[in-house]
C-alpha atoms as a PDB file:
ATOM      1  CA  UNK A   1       0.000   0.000   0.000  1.00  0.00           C
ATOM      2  CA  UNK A   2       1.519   3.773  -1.152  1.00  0.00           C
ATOM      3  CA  UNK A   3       1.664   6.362   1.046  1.00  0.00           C
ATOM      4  CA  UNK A   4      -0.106   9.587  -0.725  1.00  0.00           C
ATOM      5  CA  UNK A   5      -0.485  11.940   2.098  1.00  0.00           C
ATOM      6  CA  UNK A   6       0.399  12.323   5.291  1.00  0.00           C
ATOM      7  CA  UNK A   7      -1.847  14.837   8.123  1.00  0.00           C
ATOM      8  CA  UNK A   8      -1.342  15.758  11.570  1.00  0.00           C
ATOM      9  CA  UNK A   9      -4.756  15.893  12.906  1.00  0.00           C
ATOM     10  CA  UNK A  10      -5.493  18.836  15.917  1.00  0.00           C
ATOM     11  CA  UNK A  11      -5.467  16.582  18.450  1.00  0.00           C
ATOM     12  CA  UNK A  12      -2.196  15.569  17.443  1.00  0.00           C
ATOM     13  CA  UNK A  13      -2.992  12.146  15.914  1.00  0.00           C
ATOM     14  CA  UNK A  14      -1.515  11.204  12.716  1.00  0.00           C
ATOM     15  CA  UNK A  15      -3.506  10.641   9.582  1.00  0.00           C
ATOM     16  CA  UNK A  16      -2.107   8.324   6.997  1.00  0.00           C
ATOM     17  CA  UNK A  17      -3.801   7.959   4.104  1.00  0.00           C
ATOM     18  CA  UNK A  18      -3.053   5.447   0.920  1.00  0.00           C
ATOM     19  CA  UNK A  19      -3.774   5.647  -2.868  1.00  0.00           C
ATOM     20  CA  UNK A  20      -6.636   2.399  -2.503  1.00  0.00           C
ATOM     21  CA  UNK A  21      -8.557   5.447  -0.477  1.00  0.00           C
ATOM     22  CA  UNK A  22      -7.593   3.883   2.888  1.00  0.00           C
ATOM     23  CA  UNK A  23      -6.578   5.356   5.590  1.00  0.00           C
ATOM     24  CA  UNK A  24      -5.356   4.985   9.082  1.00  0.00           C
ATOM     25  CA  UNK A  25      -5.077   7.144  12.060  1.00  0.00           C
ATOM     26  CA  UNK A  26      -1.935   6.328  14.940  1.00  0.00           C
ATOM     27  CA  UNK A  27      -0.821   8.297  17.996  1.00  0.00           C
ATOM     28  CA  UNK A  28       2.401  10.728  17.313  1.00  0.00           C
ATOM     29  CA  UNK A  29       4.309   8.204  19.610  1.00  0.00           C
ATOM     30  CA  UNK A  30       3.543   5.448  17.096  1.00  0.00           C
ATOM     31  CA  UNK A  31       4.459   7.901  13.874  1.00  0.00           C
ATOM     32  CA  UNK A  32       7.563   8.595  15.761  1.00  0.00           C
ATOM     33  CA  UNK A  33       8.458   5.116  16.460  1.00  0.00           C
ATOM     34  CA  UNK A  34       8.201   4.287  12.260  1.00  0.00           C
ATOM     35  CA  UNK A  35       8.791   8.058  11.243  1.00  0.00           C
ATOM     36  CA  UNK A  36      11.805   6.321   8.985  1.00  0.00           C
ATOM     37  CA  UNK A  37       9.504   3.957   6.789  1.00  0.00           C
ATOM     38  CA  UNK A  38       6.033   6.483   6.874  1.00  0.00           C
ATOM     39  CA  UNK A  39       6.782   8.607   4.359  1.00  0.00           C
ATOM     40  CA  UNK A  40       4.825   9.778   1.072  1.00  0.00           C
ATOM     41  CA  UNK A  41       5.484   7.518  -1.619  1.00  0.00           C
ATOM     42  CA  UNK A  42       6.771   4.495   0.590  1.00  0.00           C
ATOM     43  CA  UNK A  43       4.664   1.152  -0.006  1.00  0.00           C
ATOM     44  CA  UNK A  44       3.934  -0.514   2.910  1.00  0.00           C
ATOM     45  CA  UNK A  45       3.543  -4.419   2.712  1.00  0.00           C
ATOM     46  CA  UNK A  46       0.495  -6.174   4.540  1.00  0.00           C
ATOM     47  CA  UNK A  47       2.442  -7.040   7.592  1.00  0.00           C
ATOM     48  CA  UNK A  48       4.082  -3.838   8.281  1.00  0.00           C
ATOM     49  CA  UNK A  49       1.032  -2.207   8.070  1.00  0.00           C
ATOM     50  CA  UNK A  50      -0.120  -4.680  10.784  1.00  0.00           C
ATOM     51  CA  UNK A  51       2.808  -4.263  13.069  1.00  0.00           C
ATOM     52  CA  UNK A  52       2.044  -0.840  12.901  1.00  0.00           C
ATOM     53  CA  UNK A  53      -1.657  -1.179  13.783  1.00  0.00           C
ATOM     54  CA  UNK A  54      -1.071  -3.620  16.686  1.00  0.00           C
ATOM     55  CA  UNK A  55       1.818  -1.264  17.963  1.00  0.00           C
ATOM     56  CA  UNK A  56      -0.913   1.754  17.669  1.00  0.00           C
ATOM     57  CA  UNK A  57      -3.501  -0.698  19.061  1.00  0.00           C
ATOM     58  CA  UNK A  58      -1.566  -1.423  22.111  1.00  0.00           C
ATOM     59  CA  UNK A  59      -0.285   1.883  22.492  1.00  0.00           C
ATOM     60  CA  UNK A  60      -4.082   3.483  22.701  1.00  0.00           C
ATOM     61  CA  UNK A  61      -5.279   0.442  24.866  1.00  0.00           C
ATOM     62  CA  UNK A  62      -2.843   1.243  27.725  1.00  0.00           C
ATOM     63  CA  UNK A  63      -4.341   4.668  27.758  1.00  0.00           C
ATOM     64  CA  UNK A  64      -7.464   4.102  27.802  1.00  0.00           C
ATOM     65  CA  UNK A  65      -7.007   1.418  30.273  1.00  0.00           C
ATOM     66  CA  UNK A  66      -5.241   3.257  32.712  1.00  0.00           C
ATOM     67  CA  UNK A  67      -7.486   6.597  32.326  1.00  0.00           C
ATOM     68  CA  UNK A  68     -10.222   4.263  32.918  1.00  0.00           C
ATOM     69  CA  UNK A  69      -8.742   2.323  36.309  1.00  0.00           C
ATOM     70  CA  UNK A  70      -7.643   5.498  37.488  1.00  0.00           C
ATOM     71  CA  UNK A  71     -11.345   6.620  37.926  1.00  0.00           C
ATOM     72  CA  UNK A  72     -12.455   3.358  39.449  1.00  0.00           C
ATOM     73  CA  UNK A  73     -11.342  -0.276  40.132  1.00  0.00           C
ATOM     74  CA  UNK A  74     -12.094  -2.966  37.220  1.00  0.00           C
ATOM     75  CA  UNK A  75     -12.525  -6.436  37.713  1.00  0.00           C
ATOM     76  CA  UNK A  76     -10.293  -8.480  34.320  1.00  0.00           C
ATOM     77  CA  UNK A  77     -13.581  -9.005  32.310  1.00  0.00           C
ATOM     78  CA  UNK A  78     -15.057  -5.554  32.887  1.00  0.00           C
ATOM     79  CA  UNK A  79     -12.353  -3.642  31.629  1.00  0.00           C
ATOM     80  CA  UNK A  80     -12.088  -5.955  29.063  1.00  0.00           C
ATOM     81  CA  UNK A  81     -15.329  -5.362  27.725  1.00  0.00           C
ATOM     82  CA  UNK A  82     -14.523  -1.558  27.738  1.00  0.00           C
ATOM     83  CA  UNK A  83     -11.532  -2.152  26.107  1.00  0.00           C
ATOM     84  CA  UNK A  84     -13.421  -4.060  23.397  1.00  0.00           C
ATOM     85  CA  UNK A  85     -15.675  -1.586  22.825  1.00  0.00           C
ATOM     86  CA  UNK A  86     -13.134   0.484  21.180  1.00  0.00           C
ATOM     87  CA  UNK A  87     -12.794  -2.193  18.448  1.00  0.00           C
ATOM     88  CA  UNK A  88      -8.825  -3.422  19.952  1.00  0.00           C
ATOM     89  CA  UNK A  89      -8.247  -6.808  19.392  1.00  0.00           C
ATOM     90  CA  UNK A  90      -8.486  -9.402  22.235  1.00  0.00           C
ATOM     91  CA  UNK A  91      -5.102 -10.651  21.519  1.00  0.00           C
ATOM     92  CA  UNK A  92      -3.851  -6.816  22.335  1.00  0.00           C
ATOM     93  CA  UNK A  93      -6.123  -6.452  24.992  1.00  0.00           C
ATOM     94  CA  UNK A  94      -4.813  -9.997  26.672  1.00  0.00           C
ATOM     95  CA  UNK A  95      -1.583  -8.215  26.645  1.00  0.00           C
ATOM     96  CA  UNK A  96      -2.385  -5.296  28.059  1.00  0.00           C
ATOM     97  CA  UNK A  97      -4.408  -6.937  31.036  1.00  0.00           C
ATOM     98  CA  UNK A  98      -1.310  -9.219  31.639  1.00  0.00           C
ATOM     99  CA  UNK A  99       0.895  -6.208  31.931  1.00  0.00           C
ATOM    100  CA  UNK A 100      -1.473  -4.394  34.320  1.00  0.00           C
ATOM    101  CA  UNK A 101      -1.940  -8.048  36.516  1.00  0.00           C
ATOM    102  CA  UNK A 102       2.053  -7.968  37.027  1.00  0.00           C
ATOM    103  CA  UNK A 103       1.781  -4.051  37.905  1.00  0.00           C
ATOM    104  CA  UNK A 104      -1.207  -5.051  40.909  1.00  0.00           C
ATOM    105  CA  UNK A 105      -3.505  -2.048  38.774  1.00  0.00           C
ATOM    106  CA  UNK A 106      -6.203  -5.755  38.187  1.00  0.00           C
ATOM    107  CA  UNK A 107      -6.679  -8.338  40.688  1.00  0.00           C
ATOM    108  CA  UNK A 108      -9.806  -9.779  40.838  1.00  0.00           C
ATOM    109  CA  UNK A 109      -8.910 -11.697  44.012  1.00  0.00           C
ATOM    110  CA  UNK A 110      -8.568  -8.743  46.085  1.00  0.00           C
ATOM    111  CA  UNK A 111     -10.892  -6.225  44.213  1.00  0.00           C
ATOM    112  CA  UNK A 112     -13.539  -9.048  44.367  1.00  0.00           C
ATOM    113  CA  UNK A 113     -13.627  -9.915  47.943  1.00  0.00           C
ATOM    114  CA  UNK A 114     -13.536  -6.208  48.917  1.00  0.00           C
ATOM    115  CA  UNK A 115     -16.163  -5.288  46.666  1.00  0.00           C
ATOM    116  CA  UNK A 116     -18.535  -8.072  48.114  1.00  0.00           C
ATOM    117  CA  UNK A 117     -17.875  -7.518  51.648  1.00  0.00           C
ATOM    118  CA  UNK A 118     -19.315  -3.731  50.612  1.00  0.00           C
ATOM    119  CA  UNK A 119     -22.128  -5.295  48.980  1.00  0.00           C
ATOM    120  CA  UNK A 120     -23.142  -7.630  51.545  1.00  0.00           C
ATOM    121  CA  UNK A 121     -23.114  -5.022  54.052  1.00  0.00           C
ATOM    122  CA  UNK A 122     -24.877  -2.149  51.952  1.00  0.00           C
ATOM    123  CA  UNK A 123     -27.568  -4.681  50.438  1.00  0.00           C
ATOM    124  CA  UNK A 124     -28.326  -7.228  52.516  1.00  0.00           C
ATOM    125  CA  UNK A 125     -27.347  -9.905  50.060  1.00  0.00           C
ATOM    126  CA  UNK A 126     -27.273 -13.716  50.227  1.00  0.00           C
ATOM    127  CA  UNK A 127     -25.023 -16.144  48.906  1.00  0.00           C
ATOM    128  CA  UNK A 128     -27.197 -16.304  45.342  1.00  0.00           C
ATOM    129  CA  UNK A 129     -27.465 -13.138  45.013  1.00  0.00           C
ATOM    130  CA  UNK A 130     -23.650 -12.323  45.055  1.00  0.00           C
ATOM    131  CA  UNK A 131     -22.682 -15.092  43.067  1.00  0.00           C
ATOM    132  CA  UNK A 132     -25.211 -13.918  40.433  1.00  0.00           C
ATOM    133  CA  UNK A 133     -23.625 -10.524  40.667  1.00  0.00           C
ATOM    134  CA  UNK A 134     -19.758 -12.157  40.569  1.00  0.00           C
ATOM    135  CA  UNK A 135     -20.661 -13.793  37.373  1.00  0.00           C
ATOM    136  CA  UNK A 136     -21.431 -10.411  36.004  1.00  0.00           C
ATOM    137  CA  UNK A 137     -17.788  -9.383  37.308  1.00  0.00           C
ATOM    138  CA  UNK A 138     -15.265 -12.598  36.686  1.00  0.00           C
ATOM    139  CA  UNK A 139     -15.441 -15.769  34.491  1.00  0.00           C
ATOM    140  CA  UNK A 140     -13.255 -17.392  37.181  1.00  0.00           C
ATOM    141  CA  UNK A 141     -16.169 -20.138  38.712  1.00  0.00           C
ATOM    142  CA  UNK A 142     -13.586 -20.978  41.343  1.00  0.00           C
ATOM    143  CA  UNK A 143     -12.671 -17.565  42.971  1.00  0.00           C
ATOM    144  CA  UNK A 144     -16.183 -16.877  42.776  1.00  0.00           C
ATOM    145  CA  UNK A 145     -17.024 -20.131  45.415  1.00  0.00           C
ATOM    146  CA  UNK A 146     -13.358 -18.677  46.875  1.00  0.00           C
ATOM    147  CA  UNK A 147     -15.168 -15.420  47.481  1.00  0.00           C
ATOM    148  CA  UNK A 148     -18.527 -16.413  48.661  1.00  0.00           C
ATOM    149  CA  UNK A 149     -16.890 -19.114  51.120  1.00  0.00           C
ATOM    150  CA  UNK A 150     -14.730 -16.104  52.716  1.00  0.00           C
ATOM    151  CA  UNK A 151     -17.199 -13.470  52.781  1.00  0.00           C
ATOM    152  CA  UNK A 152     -19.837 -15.537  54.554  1.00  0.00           C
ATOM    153  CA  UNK A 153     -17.482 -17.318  57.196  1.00  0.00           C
ATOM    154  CA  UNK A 154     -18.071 -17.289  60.931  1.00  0.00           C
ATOM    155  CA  UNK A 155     -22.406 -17.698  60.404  1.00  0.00           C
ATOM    156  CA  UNK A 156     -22.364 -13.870  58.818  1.00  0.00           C
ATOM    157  CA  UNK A 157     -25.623 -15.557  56.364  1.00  0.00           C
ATOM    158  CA  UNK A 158     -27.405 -15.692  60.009  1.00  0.00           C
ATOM    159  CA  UNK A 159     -26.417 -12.317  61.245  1.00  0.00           C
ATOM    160  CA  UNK A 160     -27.744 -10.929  57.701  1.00  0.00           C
ATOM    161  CA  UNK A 161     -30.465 -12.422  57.896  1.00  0.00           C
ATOM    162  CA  UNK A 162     -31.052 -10.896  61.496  1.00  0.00           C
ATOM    163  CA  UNK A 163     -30.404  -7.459  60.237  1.00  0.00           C
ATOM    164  CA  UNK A 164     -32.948  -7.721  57.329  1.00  0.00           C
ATOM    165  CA  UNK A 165     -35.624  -8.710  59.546  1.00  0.00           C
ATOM    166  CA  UNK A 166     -34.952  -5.983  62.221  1.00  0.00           C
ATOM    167  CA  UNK A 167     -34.793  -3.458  59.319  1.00  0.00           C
ATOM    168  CA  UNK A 168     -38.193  -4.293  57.738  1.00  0.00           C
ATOM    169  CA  UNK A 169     -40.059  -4.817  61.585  1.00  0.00           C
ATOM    170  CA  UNK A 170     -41.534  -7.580  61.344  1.00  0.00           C
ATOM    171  CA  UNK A 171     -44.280  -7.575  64.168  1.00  0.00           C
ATOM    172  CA  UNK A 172     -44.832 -11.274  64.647  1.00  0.00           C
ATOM    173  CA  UNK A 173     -42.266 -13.983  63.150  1.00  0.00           C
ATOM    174  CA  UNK A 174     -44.465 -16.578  63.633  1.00  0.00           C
ATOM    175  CA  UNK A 175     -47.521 -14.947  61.766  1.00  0.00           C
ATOM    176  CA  UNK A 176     -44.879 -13.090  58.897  1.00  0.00           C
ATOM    177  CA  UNK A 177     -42.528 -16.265  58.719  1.00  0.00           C
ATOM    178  CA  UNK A 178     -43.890 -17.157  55.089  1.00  0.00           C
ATOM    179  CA  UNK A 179     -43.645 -13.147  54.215  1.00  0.00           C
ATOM    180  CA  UNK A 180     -39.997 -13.375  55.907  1.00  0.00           C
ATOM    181  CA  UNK A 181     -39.154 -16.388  54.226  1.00  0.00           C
ATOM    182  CA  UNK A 182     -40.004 -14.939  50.570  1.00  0.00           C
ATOM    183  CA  UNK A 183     -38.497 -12.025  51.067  1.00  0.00           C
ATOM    184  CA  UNK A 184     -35.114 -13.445  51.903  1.00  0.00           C
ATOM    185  CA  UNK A 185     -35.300 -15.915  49.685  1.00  0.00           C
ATOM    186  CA  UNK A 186     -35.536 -12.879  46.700  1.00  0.00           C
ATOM    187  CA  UNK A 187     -32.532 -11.324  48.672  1.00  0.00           C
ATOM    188  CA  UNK A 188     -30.366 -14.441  47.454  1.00  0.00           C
ATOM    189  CA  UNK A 189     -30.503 -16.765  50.630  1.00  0.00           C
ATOM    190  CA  UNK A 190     -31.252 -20.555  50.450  1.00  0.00           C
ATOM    191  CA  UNK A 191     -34.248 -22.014  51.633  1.00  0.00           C
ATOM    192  CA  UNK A 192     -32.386 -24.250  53.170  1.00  0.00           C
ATOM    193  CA  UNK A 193     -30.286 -21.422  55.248  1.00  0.00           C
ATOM    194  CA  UNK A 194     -34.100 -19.779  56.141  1.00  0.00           C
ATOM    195  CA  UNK A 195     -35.454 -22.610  57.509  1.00  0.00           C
ATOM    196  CA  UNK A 196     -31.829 -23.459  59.498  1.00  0.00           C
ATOM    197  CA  UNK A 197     -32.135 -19.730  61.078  1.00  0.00           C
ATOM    198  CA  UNK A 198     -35.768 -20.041  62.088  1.00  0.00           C
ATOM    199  CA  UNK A 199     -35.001 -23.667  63.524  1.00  0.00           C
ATOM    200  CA  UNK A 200     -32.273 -21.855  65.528  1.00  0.00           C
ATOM    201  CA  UNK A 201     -34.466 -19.496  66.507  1.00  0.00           C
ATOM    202  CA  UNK A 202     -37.804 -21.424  66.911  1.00  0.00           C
ATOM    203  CA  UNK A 203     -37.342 -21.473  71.102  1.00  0.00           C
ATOM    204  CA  UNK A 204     -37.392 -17.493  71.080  1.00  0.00           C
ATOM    205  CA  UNK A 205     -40.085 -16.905  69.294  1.00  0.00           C
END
Protein backbone atom coordinates (compact mmCIF):
# COMPACT_ATOMS: atom_id res chain seq x y z
CA UNK A 1 0.00 0.00 0.00
CA UNK A 2 1.52 3.77 -1.15
CA UNK A 3 1.66 6.36 1.05
CA UNK A 4 -0.11 9.59 -0.73
CA UNK A 5 -0.49 11.94 2.10
CA UNK A 6 0.40 12.32 5.29
CA UNK A 7 -1.85 14.84 8.12
CA UNK A 8 -1.34 15.76 11.57
CA UNK A 9 -4.76 15.89 12.91
CA UNK A 10 -5.49 18.84 15.92
CA UNK A 11 -5.47 16.58 18.45
CA UNK A 12 -2.20 15.57 17.44
CA UNK A 13 -2.99 12.15 15.91
CA UNK A 14 -1.52 11.20 12.72
CA UNK A 15 -3.51 10.64 9.58
CA UNK A 16 -2.11 8.32 7.00
CA UNK A 17 -3.80 7.96 4.10
CA UNK A 18 -3.05 5.45 0.92
CA UNK A 19 -3.77 5.65 -2.87
CA UNK A 20 -6.64 2.40 -2.50
CA UNK A 21 -8.56 5.45 -0.48
CA UNK A 22 -7.59 3.88 2.89
CA UNK A 23 -6.58 5.36 5.59
CA UNK A 24 -5.36 4.98 9.08
CA UNK A 25 -5.08 7.14 12.06
CA UNK A 26 -1.94 6.33 14.94
CA UNK A 27 -0.82 8.30 18.00
CA UNK A 28 2.40 10.73 17.31
CA UNK A 29 4.31 8.20 19.61
CA UNK A 30 3.54 5.45 17.10
CA UNK A 31 4.46 7.90 13.87
CA UNK A 32 7.56 8.59 15.76
CA UNK A 33 8.46 5.12 16.46
CA UNK A 34 8.20 4.29 12.26
CA UNK A 35 8.79 8.06 11.24
CA UNK A 36 11.81 6.32 8.99
CA UNK A 37 9.50 3.96 6.79
CA UNK A 38 6.03 6.48 6.87
CA UNK A 39 6.78 8.61 4.36
CA UNK A 40 4.83 9.78 1.07
CA UNK A 41 5.48 7.52 -1.62
CA UNK A 42 6.77 4.49 0.59
CA UNK A 43 4.66 1.15 -0.01
CA UNK A 44 3.93 -0.51 2.91
CA UNK A 45 3.54 -4.42 2.71
CA UNK A 46 0.50 -6.17 4.54
CA UNK A 47 2.44 -7.04 7.59
CA UNK A 48 4.08 -3.84 8.28
CA UNK A 49 1.03 -2.21 8.07
CA UNK A 50 -0.12 -4.68 10.78
CA UNK A 51 2.81 -4.26 13.07
CA UNK A 52 2.04 -0.84 12.90
CA UNK A 53 -1.66 -1.18 13.78
CA UNK A 54 -1.07 -3.62 16.69
CA UNK A 55 1.82 -1.26 17.96
CA UNK A 56 -0.91 1.75 17.67
CA UNK A 57 -3.50 -0.70 19.06
CA UNK A 58 -1.57 -1.42 22.11
CA UNK A 59 -0.28 1.88 22.49
CA UNK A 60 -4.08 3.48 22.70
CA UNK A 61 -5.28 0.44 24.87
CA UNK A 62 -2.84 1.24 27.72
CA UNK A 63 -4.34 4.67 27.76
CA UNK A 64 -7.46 4.10 27.80
CA UNK A 65 -7.01 1.42 30.27
CA UNK A 66 -5.24 3.26 32.71
CA UNK A 67 -7.49 6.60 32.33
CA UNK A 68 -10.22 4.26 32.92
CA UNK A 69 -8.74 2.32 36.31
CA UNK A 70 -7.64 5.50 37.49
CA UNK A 71 -11.34 6.62 37.93
CA UNK A 72 -12.45 3.36 39.45
CA UNK A 73 -11.34 -0.28 40.13
CA UNK A 74 -12.09 -2.97 37.22
CA UNK A 75 -12.52 -6.44 37.71
CA UNK A 76 -10.29 -8.48 34.32
CA UNK A 77 -13.58 -9.01 32.31
CA UNK A 78 -15.06 -5.55 32.89
CA UNK A 79 -12.35 -3.64 31.63
CA UNK A 80 -12.09 -5.95 29.06
CA UNK A 81 -15.33 -5.36 27.72
CA UNK A 82 -14.52 -1.56 27.74
CA UNK A 83 -11.53 -2.15 26.11
CA UNK A 84 -13.42 -4.06 23.40
CA UNK A 85 -15.67 -1.59 22.83
CA UNK A 86 -13.13 0.48 21.18
CA UNK A 87 -12.79 -2.19 18.45
CA UNK A 88 -8.83 -3.42 19.95
CA UNK A 89 -8.25 -6.81 19.39
CA UNK A 90 -8.49 -9.40 22.23
CA UNK A 91 -5.10 -10.65 21.52
CA UNK A 92 -3.85 -6.82 22.34
CA UNK A 93 -6.12 -6.45 24.99
CA UNK A 94 -4.81 -10.00 26.67
CA UNK A 95 -1.58 -8.21 26.65
CA UNK A 96 -2.38 -5.30 28.06
CA UNK A 97 -4.41 -6.94 31.04
CA UNK A 98 -1.31 -9.22 31.64
CA UNK A 99 0.89 -6.21 31.93
CA UNK A 100 -1.47 -4.39 34.32
CA UNK A 101 -1.94 -8.05 36.52
CA UNK A 102 2.05 -7.97 37.03
CA UNK A 103 1.78 -4.05 37.91
CA UNK A 104 -1.21 -5.05 40.91
CA UNK A 105 -3.51 -2.05 38.77
CA UNK A 106 -6.20 -5.75 38.19
CA UNK A 107 -6.68 -8.34 40.69
CA UNK A 108 -9.81 -9.78 40.84
CA UNK A 109 -8.91 -11.70 44.01
CA UNK A 110 -8.57 -8.74 46.09
CA UNK A 111 -10.89 -6.23 44.21
CA UNK A 112 -13.54 -9.05 44.37
CA UNK A 113 -13.63 -9.92 47.94
CA UNK A 114 -13.54 -6.21 48.92
CA UNK A 115 -16.16 -5.29 46.67
CA UNK A 116 -18.54 -8.07 48.11
CA UNK A 117 -17.88 -7.52 51.65
CA UNK A 118 -19.31 -3.73 50.61
CA UNK A 119 -22.13 -5.29 48.98
CA UNK A 120 -23.14 -7.63 51.55
CA UNK A 121 -23.11 -5.02 54.05
CA UNK A 122 -24.88 -2.15 51.95
CA UNK A 123 -27.57 -4.68 50.44
CA UNK A 124 -28.33 -7.23 52.52
CA UNK A 125 -27.35 -9.90 50.06
CA UNK A 126 -27.27 -13.72 50.23
CA UNK A 127 -25.02 -16.14 48.91
CA UNK A 128 -27.20 -16.30 45.34
CA UNK A 129 -27.46 -13.14 45.01
CA UNK A 130 -23.65 -12.32 45.05
CA UNK A 131 -22.68 -15.09 43.07
CA UNK A 132 -25.21 -13.92 40.43
CA UNK A 133 -23.62 -10.52 40.67
CA UNK A 134 -19.76 -12.16 40.57
CA UNK A 135 -20.66 -13.79 37.37
CA UNK A 136 -21.43 -10.41 36.00
CA UNK A 137 -17.79 -9.38 37.31
CA UNK A 138 -15.26 -12.60 36.69
CA UNK A 139 -15.44 -15.77 34.49
CA UNK A 140 -13.25 -17.39 37.18
CA UNK A 141 -16.17 -20.14 38.71
CA UNK A 142 -13.59 -20.98 41.34
CA UNK A 143 -12.67 -17.57 42.97
CA UNK A 144 -16.18 -16.88 42.78
CA UNK A 145 -17.02 -20.13 45.41
CA UNK A 146 -13.36 -18.68 46.88
CA UNK A 147 -15.17 -15.42 47.48
CA UNK A 148 -18.53 -16.41 48.66
CA UNK A 149 -16.89 -19.11 51.12
CA UNK A 150 -14.73 -16.10 52.72
CA UNK A 151 -17.20 -13.47 52.78
CA UNK A 152 -19.84 -15.54 54.55
CA UNK A 153 -17.48 -17.32 57.20
CA UNK A 154 -18.07 -17.29 60.93
CA UNK A 155 -22.41 -17.70 60.40
CA UNK A 156 -22.36 -13.87 58.82
CA UNK A 157 -25.62 -15.56 56.36
CA UNK A 158 -27.40 -15.69 60.01
CA UNK A 159 -26.42 -12.32 61.25
CA UNK A 160 -27.74 -10.93 57.70
CA UNK A 161 -30.47 -12.42 57.90
CA UNK A 162 -31.05 -10.90 61.50
CA UNK A 163 -30.40 -7.46 60.24
CA UNK A 164 -32.95 -7.72 57.33
CA UNK A 165 -35.62 -8.71 59.55
CA UNK A 166 -34.95 -5.98 62.22
CA UNK A 167 -34.79 -3.46 59.32
CA UNK A 168 -38.19 -4.29 57.74
CA UNK A 169 -40.06 -4.82 61.59
CA UNK A 170 -41.53 -7.58 61.34
CA UNK A 171 -44.28 -7.58 64.17
CA UNK A 172 -44.83 -11.27 64.65
CA UNK A 173 -42.27 -13.98 63.15
CA UNK A 174 -44.47 -16.58 63.63
CA UNK A 175 -47.52 -14.95 61.77
CA UNK A 176 -44.88 -13.09 58.90
CA UNK A 177 -42.53 -16.27 58.72
CA UNK A 178 -43.89 -17.16 55.09
CA UNK A 179 -43.65 -13.15 54.22
CA UNK A 180 -40.00 -13.37 55.91
CA UNK A 181 -39.15 -16.39 54.23
CA UNK A 182 -40.00 -14.94 50.57
CA UNK A 183 -38.50 -12.02 51.07
CA UNK A 184 -35.11 -13.44 51.90
CA UNK A 185 -35.30 -15.91 49.68
CA UNK A 186 -35.54 -12.88 46.70
CA UNK A 187 -32.53 -11.32 48.67
CA UNK A 188 -30.37 -14.44 47.45
CA UNK A 189 -30.50 -16.77 50.63
CA UNK A 190 -31.25 -20.55 50.45
CA UNK A 191 -34.25 -22.01 51.63
CA UNK A 192 -32.39 -24.25 53.17
CA UNK A 193 -30.29 -21.42 55.25
CA UNK A 194 -34.10 -19.78 56.14
CA UNK A 195 -35.45 -22.61 57.51
CA UNK A 196 -31.83 -23.46 59.50
CA UNK A 197 -32.14 -19.73 61.08
CA UNK A 198 -35.77 -20.04 62.09
CA UNK A 199 -35.00 -23.67 63.52
CA UNK A 200 -32.27 -21.85 65.53
CA UNK A 201 -34.47 -19.50 66.51
CA UNK A 202 -37.80 -21.42 66.91
CA UNK A 203 -37.34 -21.47 71.10
CA UNK A 204 -37.39 -17.49 71.08
CA UNK A 205 -40.08 -16.91 69.29
Amino acid sequence: MKITEIIKTKKNNILILFENNEKILLSDLIFVKYNNILKVGNILSKQILQTILNDNYLEYGKKKAFDLISRKYYSEKELTAKLSKEKIPDEIIQKILNRLKELGYVNDAKYLTIWANDKINTNLWGPMMLKMKLQQKTKDKELIEQIIKQVYANNRQHEIIERIIKKKKYKNLKVDKNKIMKYLYSKGFSYSEILNYFNEIENEI
